[in-house]
Protein backbone atom coordinates (compact mmCIF):
# COMPACT_ATOMS: atom_id res chain seq x y z
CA UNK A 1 0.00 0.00 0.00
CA UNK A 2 1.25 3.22 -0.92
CA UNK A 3 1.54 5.66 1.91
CA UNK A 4 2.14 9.33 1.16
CA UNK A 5 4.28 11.45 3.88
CA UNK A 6 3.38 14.60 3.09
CA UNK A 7 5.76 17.18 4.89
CA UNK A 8 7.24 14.85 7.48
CA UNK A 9 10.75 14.00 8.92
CA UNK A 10 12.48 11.41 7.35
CA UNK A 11 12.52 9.27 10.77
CA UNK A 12 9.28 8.43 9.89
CA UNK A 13 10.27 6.22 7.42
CA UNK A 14 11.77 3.34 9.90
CA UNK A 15 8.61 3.72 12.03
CA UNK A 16 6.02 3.21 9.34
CA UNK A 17 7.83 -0.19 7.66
CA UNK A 18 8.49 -1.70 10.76
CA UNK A 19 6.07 -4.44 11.01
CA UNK A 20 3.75 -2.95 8.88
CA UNK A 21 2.15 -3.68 5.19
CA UNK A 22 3.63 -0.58 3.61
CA UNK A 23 4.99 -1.49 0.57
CA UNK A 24 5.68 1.95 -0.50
CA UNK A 25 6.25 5.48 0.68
CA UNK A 26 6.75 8.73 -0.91
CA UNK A 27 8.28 11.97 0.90
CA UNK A 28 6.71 15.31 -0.43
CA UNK A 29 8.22 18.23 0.72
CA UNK A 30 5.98 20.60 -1.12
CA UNK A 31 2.21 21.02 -1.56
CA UNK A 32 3.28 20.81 -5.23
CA UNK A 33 4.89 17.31 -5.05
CA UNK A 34 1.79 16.15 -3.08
CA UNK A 35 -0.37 17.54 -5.61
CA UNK A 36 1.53 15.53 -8.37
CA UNK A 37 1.56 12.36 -6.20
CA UNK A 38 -2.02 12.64 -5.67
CA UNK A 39 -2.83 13.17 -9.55
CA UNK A 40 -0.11 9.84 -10.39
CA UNK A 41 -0.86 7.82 -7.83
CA UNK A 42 -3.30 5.84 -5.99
CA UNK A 43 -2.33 6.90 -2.07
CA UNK A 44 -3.73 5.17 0.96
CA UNK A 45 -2.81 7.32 3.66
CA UNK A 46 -1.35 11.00 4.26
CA UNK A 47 0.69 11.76 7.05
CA UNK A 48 0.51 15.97 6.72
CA UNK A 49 2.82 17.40 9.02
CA UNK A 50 1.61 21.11 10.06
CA UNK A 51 5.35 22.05 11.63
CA UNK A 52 6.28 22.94 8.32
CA UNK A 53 3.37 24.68 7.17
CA UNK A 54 0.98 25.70 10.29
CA UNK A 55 -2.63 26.20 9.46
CA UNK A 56 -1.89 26.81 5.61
CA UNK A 57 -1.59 22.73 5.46
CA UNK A 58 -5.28 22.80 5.73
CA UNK A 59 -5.25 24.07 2.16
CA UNK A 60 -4.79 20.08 0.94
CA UNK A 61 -7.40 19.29 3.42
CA UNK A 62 -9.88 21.83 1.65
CA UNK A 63 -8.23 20.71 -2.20
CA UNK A 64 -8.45 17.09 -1.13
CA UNK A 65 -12.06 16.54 0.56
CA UNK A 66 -12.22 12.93 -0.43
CA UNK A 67 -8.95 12.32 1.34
CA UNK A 68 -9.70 13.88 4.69
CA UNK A 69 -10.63 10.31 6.13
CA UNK A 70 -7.30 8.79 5.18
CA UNK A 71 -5.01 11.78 6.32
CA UNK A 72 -3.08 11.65 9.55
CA UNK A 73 -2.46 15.25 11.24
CA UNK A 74 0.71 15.93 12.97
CA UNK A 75 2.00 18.73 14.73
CA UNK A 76 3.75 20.25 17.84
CA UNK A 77 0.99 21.81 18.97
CA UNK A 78 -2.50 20.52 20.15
CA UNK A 79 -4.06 23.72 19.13
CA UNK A 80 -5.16 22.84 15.55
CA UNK A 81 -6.63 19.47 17.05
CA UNK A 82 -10.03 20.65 17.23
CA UNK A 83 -10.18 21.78 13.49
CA UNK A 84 -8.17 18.86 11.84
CA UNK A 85 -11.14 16.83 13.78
CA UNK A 86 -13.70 19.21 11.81
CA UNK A 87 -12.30 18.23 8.64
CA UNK A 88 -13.02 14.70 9.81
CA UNK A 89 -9.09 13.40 9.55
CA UNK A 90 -8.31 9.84 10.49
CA UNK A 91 -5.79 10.86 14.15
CA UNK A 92 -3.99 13.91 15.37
CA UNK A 93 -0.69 13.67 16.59
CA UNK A 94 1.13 15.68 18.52
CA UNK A 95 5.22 15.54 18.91
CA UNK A 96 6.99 14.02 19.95
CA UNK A 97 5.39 10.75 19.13
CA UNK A 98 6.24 7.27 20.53
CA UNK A 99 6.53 4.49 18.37
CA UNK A 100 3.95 2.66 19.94
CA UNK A 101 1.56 5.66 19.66
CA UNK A 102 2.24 5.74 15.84
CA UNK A 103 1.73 2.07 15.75
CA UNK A 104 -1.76 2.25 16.84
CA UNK A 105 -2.66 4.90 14.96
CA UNK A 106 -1.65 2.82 11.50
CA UNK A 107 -3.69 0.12 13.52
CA UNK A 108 -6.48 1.24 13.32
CA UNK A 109 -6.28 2.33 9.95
CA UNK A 110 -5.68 -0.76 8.50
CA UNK A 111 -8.80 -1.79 10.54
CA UNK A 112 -10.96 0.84 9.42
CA UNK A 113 -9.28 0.46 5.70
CA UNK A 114 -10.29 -3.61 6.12
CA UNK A 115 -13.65 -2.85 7.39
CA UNK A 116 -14.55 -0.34 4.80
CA UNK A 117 -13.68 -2.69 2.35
CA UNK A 118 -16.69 -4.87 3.56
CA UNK A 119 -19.43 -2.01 4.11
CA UNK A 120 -18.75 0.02 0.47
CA UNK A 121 -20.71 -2.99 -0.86
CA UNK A 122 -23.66 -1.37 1.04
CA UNK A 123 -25.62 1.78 -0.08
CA UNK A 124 -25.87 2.71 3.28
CA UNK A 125 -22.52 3.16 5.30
CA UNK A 126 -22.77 4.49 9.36
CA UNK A 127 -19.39 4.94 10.69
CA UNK A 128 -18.99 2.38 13.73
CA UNK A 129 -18.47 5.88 15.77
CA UNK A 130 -22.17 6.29 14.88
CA UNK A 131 -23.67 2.80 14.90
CA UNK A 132 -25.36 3.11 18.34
CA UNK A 133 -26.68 7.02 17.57
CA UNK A 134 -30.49 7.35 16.41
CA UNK A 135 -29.36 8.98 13.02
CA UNK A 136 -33.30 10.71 12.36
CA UNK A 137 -33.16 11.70 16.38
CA UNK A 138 -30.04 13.41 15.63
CA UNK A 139 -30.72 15.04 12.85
CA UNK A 140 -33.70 16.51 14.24
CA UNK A 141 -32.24 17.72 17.54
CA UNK A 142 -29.66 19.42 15.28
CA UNK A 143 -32.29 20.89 12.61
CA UNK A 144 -34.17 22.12 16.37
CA UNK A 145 -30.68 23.71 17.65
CA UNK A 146 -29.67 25.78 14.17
CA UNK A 147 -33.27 26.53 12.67
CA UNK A 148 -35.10 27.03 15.53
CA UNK A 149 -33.03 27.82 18.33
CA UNK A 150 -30.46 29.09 15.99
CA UNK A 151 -26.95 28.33 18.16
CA UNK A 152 -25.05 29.50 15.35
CA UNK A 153 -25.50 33.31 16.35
CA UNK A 154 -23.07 32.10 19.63
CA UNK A 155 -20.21 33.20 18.66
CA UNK A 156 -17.98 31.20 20.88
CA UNK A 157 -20.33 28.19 19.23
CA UNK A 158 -17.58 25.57 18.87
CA UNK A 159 -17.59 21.81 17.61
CA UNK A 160 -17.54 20.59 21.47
CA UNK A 161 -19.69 22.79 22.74
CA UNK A 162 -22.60 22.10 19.95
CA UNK A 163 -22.12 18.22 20.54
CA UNK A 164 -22.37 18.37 24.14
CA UNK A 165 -25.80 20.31 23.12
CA UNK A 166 -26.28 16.68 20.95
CA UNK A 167 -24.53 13.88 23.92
CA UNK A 168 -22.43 13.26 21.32
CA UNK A 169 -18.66 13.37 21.48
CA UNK A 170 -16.81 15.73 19.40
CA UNK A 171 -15.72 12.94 17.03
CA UNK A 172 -19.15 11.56 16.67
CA UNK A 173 -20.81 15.07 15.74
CA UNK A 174 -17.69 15.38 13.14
CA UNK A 175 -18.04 12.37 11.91
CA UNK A 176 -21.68 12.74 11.09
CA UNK A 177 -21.60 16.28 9.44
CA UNK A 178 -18.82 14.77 6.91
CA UNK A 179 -21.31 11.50 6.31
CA UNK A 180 -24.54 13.02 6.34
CA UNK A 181 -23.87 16.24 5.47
CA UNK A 182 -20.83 16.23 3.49
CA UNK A 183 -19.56 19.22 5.40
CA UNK A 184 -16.70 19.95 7.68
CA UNK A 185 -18.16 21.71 11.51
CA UNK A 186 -16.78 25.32 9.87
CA UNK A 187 -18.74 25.03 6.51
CA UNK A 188 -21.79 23.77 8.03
CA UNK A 189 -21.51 26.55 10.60
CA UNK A 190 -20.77 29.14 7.82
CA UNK A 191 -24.25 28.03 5.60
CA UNK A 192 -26.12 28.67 8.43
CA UNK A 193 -24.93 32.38 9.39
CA UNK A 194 -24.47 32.99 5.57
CA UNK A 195 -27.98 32.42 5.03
CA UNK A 196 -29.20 34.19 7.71
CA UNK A 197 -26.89 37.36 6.78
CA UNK A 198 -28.49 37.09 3.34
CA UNK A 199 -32.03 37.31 5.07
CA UNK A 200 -30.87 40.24 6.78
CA UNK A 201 -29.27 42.12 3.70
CA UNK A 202 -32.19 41.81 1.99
CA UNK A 203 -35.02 42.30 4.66
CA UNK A 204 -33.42 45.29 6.81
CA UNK A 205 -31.61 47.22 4.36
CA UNK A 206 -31.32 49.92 6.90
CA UNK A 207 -29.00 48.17 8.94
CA UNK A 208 -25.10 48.28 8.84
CA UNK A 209 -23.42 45.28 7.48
CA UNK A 210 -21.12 45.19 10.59
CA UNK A 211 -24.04 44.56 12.50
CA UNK A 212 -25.67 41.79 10.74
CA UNK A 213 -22.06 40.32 10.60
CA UNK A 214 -21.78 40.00 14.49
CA UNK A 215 -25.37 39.33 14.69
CA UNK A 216 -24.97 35.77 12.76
CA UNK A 217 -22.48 34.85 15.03
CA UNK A 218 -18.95 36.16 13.66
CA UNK A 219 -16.35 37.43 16.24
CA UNK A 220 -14.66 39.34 13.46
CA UNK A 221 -15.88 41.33 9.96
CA UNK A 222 -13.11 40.09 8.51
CA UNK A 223 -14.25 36.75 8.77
CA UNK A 224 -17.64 37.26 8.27
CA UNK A 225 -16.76 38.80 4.81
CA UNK A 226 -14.63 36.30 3.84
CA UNK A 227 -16.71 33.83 4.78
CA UNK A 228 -19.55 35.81 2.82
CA UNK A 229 -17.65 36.03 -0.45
CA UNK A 230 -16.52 32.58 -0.28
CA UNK A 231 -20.23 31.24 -0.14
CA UNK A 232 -21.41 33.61 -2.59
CA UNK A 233 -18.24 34.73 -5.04
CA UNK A 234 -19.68 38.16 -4.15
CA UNK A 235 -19.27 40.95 -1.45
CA UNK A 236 -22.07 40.94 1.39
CA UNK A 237 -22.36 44.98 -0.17
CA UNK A 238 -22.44 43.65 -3.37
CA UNK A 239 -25.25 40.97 -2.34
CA UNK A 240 -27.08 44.13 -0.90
CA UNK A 241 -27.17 46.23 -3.77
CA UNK A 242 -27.91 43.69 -6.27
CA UNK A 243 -30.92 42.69 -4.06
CA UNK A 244 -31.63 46.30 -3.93
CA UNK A 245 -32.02 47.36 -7.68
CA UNK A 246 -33.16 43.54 -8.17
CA UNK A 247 -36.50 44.57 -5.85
CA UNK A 248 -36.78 47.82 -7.61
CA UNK A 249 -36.89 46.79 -10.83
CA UNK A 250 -39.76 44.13 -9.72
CA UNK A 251 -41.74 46.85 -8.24
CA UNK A 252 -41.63 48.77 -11.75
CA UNK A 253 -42.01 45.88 -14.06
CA UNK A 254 -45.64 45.13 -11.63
CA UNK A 255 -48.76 46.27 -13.43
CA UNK A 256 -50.89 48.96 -11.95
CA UNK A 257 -54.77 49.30 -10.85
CA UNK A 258 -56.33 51.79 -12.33
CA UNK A 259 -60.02 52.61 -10.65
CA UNK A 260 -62.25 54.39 -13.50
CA UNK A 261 -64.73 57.20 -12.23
């Protein structure tokens, strides 16, 4: 099996063959070389080291969805642990790392690997994180918590604090947004407050769009307009103004009553 190390330390190397059925293993050292590995090759597993490259190494994560799954995170750090979970990644790792500790995380991704395998002959796959969670119950209670009670305006709202909301781990809530959803905890979060900024835009077009930005939930405008133009290729003023001579051309184009006398 193929194994790509993107970004890591060549000590790796020894580690991963030991005892293992690696039968190959490519060392990237640029999100180039990963690319082209990626586009020639059939790769089981990613080890992405974020010493090299910090948060920016979540840029394969977001060009790579489809690999998230099979993608080991490492890093110093165990700040980043929370969002490399969000993006649904196989283990975080956090130096230095044991052998043993690296052992069983290749462990159980041969079992997971093997027990895929079995379950893609299904239509219907429920990660075994998942198997004793009421899927419909859940995804009620979370349609209840966004739509209704609509959480997402908390701007301290995090992936932890939303599945405690659920009894769900972390890891379990994760795993079910990428599943069910086919979103990572940040996307799904960003639909919700991007759609309700839209409502806002368009329905209150009195009100500042700094104040329907920390209204949906964002701690910063910066991030609520990048998040804005990234869900809509467009500027929330942009968005506004377009709605705006969008509704005025509708009320011209509507025919009038005339009342004879």
């Amino acid at each position: 099996m193929p194994v790509n190390l993107s970004f890591c330390c060549t000590y790796w190397l020894n580690l991963l063959i030991l005892g293992s059925s690696i039968i190959e293993i490519m060392h990237a050292t640029s999100f180039e070389l990963a690319y082209r590995y990626h586009k020639q090759l059939r790769i089981d597993l990613f080890i992405l080291d974020l010493s090299l490259f910090g948060a920016d190494g979540f840029h394969f994560l977001e060009k790579f969805p489809n690999e998230r799954s099979n993608t080991i995170i490492v890093s110093a750090y165990n700040d980043l642990a929370i969002r490399a979970f969000e993006y649904g990644v196989l283990d975080y790792l956090t130096k230095p790392i044991s052998e043993e500790r690296l052992r069983l995380s290749l462990q159980r991704f041969f079992i997971r690997s093997n027990r895929k395998g079995k379950l893609n002959t299904s239509p219907i796959r429920i990660k075994t994180r998942l198997s004793k969670v009421d899927i419909h119950k859940l995804d009620v209670r979370l349609t209840d918590l966004m739509e209704v009670k609509k959480v997402y305006q908390n701007e301290n709202l995090s992936l932890k604090s939303l599945a405690e909301e659920l009894d769900l781990h972390p890891r379990q809530l994760s795993e079910f947004l990428n599943e069910k959803k086919h979103k990572t905890f940040t996307s799904f979060l960003h639909n919700y407050r991007i759609k309700e900024a839209k409502y806002l835009l368009e329905r209150y077009p009195e009100k500042k769009i700094s104040d329907i930005g920390f209204e949906v939930g964002y701690k910063s405008l910066s991030n609520f307009y990048d998040a804005f133009k990234k869900e809509l290729k467009i500027t929330a003023s942009e968005y506004r103004q377009k709605n705006f001579i969008s509704t005025i051309s509708s009320n011209i184009a509507e025919p009038k009553n005339y009342i004879n006398v």
